[in-house]
PDB file of N, CA and C in Angstrom:
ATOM      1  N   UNK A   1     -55.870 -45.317 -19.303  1.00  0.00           N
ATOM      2  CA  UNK A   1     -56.212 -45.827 -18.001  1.00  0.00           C
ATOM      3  C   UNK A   1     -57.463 -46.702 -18.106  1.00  0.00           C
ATOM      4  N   UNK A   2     -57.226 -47.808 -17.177  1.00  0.00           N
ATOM      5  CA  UNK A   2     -58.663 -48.660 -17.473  1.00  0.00           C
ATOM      6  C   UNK A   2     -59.586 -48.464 -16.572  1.00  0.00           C
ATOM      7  N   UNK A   3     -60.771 -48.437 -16.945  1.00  0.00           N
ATOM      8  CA  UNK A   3     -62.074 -48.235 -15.795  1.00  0.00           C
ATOM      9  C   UNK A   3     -63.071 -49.257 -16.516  1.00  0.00           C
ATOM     10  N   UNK A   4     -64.342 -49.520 -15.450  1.00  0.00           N
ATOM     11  CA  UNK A   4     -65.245 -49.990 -15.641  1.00  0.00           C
ATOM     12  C   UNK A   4     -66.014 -49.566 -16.723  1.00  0.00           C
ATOM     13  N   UNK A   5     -65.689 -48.784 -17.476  1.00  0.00           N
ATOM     14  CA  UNK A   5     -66.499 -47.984 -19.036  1.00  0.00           C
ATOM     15  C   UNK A   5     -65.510 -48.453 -19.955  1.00  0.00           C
ATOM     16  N   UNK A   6     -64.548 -49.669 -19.894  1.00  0.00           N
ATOM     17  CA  UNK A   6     -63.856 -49.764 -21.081  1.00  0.00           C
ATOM     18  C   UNK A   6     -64.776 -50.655 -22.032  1.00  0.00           C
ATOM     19  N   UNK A   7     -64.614 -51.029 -23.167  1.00  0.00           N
ATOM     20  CA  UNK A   7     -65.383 -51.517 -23.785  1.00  0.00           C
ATOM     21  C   UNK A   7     -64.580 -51.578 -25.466  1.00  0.00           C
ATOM     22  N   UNK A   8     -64.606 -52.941 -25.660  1.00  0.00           N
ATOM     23  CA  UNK A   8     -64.283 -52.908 -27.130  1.00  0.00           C
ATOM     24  C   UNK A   8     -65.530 -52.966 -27.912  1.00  0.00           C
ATOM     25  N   UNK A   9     -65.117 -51.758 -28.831  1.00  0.00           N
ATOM     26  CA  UNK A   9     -66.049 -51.707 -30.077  1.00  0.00           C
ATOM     27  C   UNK A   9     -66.584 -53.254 -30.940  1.00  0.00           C
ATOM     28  N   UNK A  10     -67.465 -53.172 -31.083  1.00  0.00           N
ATOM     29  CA  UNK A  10     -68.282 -54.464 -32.269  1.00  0.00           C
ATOM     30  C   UNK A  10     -68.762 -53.806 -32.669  1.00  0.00           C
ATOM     31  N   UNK A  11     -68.792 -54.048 -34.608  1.00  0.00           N
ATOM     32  CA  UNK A  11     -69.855 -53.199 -34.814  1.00  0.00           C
ATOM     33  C   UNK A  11     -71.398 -54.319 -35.269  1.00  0.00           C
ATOM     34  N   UNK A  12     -71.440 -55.007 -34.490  1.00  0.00           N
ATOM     35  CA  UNK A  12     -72.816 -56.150 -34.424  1.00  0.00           C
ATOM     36  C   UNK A  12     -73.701 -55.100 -33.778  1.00  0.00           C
ATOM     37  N   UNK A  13     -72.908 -54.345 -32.539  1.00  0.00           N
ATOM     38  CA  UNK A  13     -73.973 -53.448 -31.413  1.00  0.00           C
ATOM     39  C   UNK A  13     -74.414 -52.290 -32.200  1.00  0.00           C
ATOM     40  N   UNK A  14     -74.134 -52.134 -33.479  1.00  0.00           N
ATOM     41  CA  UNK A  14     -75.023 -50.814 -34.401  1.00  0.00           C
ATOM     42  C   UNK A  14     -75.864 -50.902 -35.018  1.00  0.00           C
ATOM     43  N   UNK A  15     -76.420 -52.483 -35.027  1.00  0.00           N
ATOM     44  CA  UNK A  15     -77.908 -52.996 -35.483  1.00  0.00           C
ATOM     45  C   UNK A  15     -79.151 -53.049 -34.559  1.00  0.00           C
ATOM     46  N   UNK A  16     -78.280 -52.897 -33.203  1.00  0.00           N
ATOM     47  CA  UNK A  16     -78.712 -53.812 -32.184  1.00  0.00           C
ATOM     48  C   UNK A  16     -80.377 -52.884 -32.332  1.00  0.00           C
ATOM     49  N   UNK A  17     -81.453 -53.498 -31.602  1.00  0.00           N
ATOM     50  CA  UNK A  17     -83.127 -52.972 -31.201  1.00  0.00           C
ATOM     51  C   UNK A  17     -82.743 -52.536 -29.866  1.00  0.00           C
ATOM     52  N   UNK A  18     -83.452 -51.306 -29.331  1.00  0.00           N
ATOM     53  CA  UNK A  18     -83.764 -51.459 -27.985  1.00  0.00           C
ATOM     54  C   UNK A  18     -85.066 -51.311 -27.680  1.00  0.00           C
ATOM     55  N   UNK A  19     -85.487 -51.886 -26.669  1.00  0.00           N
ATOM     56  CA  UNK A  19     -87.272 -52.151 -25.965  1.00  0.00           C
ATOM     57  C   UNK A  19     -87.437 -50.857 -25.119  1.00  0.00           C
ATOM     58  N   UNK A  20     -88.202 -50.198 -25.269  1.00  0.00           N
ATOM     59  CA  UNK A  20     -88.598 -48.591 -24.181  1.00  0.00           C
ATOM     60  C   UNK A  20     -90.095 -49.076 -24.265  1.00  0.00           C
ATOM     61  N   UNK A  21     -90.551 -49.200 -23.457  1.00  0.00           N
ATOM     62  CA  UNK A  21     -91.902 -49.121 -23.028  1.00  0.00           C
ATOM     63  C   UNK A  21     -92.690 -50.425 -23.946  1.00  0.00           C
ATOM     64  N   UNK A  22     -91.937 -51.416 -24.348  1.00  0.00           N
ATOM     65  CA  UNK A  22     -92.389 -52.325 -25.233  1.00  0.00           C
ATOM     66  C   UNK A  22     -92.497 -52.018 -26.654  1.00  0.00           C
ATOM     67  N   UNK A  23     -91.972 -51.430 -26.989  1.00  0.00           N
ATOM     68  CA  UNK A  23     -91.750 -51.191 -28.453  1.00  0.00           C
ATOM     69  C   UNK A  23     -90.560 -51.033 -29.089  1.00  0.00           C
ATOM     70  N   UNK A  24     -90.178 -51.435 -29.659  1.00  0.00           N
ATOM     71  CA  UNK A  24     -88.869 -51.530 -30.018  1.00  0.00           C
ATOM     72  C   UNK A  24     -88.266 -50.399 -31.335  1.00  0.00           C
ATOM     73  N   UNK A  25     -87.016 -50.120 -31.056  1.00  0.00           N
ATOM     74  CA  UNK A  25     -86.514 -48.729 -31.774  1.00  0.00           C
ATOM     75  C   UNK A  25     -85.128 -49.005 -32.365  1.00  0.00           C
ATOM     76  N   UNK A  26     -84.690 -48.874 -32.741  1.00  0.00           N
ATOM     77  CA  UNK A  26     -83.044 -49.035 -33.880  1.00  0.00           C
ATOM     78  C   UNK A  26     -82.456 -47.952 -32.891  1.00  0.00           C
ATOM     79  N   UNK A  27     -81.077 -48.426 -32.620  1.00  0.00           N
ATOM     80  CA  UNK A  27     -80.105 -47.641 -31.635  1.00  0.00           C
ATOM     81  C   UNK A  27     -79.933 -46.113 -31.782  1.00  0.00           C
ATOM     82  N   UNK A  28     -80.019 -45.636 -33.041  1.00  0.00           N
ATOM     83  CA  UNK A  28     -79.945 -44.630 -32.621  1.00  0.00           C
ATOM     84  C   UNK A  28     -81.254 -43.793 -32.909  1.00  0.00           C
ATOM     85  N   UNK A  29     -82.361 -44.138 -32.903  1.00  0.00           N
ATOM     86  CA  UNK A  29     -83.183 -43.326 -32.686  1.00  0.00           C
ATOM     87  C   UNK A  29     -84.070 -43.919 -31.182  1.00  0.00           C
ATOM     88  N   UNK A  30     -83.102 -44.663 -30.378  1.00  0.00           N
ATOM     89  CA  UNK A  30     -83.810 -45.275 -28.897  1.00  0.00           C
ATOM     90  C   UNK A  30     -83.333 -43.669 -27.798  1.00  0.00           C
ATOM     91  N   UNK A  31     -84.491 -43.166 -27.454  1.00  0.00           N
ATOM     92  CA  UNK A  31     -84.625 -42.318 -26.251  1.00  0.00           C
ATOM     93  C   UNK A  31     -85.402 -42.130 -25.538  1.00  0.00           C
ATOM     94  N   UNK A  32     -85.356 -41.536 -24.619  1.00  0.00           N
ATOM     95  CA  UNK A  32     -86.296 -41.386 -23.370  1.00  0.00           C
ATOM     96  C   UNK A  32     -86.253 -40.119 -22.889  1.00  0.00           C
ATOM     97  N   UNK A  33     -87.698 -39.921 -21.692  1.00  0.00           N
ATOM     98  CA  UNK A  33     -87.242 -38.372 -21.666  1.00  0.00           C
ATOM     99  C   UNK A  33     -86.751 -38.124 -20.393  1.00  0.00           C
ATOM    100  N   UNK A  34     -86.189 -36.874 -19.922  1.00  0.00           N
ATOM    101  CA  UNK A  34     -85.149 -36.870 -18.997  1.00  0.00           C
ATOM    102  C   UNK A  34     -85.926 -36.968 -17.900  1.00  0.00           C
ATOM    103  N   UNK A  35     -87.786 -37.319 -17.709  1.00  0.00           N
ATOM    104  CA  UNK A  35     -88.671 -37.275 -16.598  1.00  0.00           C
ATOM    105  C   UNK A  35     -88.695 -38.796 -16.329  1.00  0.00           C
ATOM    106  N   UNK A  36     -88.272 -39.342 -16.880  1.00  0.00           N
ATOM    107  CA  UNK A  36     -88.253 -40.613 -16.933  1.00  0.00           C
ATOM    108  C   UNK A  36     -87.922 -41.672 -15.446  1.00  0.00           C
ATOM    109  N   UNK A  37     -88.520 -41.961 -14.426  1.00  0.00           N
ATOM    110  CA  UNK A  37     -87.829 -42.219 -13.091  1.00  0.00           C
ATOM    111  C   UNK A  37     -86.519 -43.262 -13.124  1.00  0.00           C
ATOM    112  N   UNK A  38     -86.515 -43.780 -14.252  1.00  0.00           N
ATOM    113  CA  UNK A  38     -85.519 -44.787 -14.347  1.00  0.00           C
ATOM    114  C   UNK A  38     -84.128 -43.496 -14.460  1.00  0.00           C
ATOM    115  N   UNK A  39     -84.258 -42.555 -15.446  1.00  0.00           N
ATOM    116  CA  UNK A  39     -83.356 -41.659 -15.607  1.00  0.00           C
ATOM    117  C   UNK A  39     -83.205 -40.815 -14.459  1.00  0.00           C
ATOM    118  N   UNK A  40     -84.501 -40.367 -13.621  1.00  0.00           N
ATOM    119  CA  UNK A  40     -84.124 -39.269 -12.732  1.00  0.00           C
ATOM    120  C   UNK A  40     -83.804 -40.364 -10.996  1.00  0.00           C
ATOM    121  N   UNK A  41     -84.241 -41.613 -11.172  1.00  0.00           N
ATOM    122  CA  UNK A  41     -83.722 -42.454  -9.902  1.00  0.00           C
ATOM    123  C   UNK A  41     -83.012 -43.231  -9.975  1.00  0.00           C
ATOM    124  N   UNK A  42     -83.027 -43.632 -11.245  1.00  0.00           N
ATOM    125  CA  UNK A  42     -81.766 -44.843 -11.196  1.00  0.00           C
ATOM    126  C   UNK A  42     -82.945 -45.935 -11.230  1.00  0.00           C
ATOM    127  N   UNK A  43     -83.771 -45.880 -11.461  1.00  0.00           N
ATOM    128  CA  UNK A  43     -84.599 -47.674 -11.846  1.00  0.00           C
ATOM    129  C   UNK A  43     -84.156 -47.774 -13.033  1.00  0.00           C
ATOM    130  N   UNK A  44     -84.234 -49.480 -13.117  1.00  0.00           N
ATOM    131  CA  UNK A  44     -84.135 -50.247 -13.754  1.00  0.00           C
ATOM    132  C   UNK A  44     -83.280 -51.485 -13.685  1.00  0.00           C
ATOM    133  N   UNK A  45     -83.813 -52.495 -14.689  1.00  0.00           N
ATOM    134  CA  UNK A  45     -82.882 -53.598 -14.993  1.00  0.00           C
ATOM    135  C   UNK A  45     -82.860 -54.197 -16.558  1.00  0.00           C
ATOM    136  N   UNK A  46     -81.533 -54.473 -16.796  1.00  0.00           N
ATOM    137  CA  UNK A  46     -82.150 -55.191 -18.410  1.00  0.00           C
ATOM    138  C   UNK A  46     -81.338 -56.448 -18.523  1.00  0.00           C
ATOM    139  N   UNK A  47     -81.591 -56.912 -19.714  1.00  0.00           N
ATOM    140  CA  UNK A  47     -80.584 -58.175 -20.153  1.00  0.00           C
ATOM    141  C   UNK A  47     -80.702 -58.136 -21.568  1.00  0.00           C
ATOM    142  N   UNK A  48     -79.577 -58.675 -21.641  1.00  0.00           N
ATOM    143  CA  UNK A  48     -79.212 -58.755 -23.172  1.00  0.00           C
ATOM    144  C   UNK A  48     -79.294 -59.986 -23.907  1.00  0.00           C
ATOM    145  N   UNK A  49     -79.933 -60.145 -25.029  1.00  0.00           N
ATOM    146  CA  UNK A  49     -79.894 -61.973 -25.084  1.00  0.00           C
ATOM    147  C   UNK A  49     -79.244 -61.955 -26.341  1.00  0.00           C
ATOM    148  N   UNK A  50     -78.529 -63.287 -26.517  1.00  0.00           N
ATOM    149  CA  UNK A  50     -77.620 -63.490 -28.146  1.00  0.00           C
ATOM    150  C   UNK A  50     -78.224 -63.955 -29.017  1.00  0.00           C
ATOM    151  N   UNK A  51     -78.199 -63.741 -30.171  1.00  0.00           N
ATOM    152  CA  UNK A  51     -79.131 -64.723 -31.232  1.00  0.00           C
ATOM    153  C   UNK A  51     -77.723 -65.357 -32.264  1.00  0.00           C
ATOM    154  N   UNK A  52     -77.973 -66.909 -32.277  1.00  0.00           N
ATOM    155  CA  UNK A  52     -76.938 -67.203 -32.756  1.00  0.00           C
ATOM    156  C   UNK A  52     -77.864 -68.318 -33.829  1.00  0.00           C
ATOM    157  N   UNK A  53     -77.536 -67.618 -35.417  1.00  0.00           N
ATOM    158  CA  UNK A  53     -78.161 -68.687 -36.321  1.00  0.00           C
ATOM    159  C   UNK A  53     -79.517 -68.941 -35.733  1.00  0.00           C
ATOM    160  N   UNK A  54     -80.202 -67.333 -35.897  1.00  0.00           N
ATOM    161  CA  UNK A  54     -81.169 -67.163 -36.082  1.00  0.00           C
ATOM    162  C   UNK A  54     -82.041 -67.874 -34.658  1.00  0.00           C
ATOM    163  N   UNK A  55     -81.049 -68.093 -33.502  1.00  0.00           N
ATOM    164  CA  UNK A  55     -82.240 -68.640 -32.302  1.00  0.00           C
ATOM    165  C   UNK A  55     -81.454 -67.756 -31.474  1.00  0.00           C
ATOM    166  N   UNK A  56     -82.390 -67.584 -30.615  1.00  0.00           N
ATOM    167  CA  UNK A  56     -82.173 -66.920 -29.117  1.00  0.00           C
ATOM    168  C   UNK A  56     -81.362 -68.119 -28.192  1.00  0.00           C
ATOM    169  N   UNK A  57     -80.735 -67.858 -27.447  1.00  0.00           N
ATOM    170  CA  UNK A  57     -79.655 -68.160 -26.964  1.00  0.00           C
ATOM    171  C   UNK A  57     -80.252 -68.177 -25.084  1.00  0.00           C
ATOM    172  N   UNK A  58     -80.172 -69.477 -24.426  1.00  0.00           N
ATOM    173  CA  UNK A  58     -80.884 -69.261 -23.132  1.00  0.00           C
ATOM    174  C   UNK A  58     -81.963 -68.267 -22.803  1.00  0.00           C
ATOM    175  N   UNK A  59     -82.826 -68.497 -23.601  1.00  0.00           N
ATOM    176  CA  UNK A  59     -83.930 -66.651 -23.629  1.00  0.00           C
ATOM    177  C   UNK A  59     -85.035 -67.503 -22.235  1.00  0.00           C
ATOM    178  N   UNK A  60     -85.171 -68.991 -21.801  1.00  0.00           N
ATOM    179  CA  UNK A  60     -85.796 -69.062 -20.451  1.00  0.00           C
ATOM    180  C   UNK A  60     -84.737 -68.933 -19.484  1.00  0.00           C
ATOM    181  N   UNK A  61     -83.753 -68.676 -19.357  1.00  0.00           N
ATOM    182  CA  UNK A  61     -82.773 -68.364 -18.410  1.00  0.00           C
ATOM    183  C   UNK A  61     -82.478 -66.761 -18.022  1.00  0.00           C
ATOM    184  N   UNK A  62     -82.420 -66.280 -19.387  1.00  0.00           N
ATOM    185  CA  UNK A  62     -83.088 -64.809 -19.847  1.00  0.00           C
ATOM    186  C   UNK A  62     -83.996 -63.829 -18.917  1.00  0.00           C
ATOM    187  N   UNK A  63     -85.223 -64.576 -19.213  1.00  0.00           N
ATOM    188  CA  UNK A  63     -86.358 -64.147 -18.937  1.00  0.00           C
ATOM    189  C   UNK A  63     -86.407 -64.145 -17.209  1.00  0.00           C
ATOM    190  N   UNK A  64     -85.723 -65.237 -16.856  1.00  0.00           N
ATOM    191  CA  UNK A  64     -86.210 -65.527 -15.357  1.00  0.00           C
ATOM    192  C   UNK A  64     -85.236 -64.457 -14.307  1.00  0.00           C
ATOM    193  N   UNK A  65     -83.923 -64.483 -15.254  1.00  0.00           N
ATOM    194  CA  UNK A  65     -83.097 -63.527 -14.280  1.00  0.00           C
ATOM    195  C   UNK A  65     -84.165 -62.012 -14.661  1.00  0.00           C
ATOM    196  N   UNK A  66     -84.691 -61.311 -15.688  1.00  0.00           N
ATOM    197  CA  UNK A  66     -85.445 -60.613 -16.042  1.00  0.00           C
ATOM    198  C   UNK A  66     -86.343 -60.221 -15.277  1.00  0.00           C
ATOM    199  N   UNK A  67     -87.303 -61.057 -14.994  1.00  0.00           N
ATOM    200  CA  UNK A  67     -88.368 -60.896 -14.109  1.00  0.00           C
ATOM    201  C   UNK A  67     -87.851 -61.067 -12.789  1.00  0.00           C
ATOM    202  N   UNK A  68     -87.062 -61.622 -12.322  1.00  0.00           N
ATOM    203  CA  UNK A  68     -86.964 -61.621 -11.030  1.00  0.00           C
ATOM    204  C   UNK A  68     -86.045 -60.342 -10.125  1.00  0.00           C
ATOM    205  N   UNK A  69     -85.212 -59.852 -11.763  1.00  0.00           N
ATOM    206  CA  UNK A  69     -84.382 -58.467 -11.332  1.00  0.00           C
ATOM    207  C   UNK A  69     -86.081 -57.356 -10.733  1.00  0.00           C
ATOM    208  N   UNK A  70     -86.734 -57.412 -12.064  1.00  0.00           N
ATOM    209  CA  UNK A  70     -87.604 -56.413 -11.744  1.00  0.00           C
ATOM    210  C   UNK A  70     -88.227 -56.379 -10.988  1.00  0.00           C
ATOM    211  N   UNK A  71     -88.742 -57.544 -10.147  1.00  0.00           N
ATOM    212  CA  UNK A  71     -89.347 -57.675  -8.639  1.00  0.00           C
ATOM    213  C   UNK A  71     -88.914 -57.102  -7.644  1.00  0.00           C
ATOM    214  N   UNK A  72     -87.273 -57.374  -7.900  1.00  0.00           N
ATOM    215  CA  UNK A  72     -86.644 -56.956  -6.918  1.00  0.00           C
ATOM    216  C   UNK A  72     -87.029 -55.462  -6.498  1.00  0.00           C
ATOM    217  N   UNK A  73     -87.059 -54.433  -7.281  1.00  0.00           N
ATOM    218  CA  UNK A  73     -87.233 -53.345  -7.523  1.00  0.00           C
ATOM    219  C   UNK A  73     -88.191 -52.698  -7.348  1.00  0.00           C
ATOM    220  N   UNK A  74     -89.389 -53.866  -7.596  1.00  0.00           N
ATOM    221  CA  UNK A  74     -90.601 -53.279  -7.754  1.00  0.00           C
ATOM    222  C   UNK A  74     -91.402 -52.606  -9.411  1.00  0.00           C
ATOM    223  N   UNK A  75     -90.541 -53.223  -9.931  1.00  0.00           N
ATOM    224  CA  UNK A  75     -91.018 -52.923 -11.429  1.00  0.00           C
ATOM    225  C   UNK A  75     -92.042 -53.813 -12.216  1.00  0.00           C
ATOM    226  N   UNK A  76     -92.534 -53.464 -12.689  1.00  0.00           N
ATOM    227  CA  UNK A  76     -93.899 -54.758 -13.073  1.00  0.00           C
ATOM    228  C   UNK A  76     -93.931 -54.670 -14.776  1.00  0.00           C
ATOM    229  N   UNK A  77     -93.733 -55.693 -15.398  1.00  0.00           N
ATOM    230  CA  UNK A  77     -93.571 -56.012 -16.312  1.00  0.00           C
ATOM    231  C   UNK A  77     -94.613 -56.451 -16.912  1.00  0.00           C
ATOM    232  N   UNK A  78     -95.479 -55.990 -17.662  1.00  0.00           N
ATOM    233  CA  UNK A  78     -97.087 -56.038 -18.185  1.00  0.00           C
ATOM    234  C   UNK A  78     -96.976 -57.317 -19.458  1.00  0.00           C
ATOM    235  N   UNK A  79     -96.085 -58.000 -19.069  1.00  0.00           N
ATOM    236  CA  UNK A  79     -96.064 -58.944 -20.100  1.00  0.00           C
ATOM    237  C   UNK A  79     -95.667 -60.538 -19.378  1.00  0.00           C
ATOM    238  N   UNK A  80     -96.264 -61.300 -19.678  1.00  0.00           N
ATOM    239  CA  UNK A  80     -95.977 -62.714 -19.094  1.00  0.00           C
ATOM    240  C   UNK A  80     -94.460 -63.177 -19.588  1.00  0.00           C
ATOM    241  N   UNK A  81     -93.793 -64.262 -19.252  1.00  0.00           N
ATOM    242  CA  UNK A  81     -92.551 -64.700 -19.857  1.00  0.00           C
ATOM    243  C   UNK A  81     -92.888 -65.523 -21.035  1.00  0.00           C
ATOM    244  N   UNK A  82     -94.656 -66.143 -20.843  1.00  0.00           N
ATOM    245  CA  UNK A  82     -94.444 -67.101 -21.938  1.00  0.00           C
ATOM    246  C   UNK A  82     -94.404 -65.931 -23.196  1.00  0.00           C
TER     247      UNK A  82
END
């Protein structure tokens, strides 16, 4: 049956970094703790950017949907876009 959780496997996404608090972690050692308000309310926003031959891929198009998700929200992002 199909649902919104279908998803074909890549295995590109088993290298992938993830960012938690600005630091970056290899997939499977990326966690958080279950006090976490994003985990216990539902905040957050992210984006995913492509790197193709070694460049980032629209990363000012990126950034702007980025920052402007987190406004929405009220999330403050301690880092400039430049």
């Amino acid at each position: 049956m199909t649902s919104s959780h279908d998803f074909k496997k890549d295995k590109r996404n088993n290298s992938i970094k993830i960012n938690i608090n600005g630091k970056f972690f290899p997939r499977k050692k990326a966690k958080i703790s279950v006090f976490d308000s994003g985990f216990i309310l539902g905040d957050g926003c992210w984006d995913s950017i492509r790197l193709h031959n070694n460049k980032l891929l629209f990363l000012k198009e990126h950034l702007k949907r980025l920052y402007e998700d987190a406004r929405a929200i009220d999330i403050k992002i301690p880092k400039t876009k430049n």
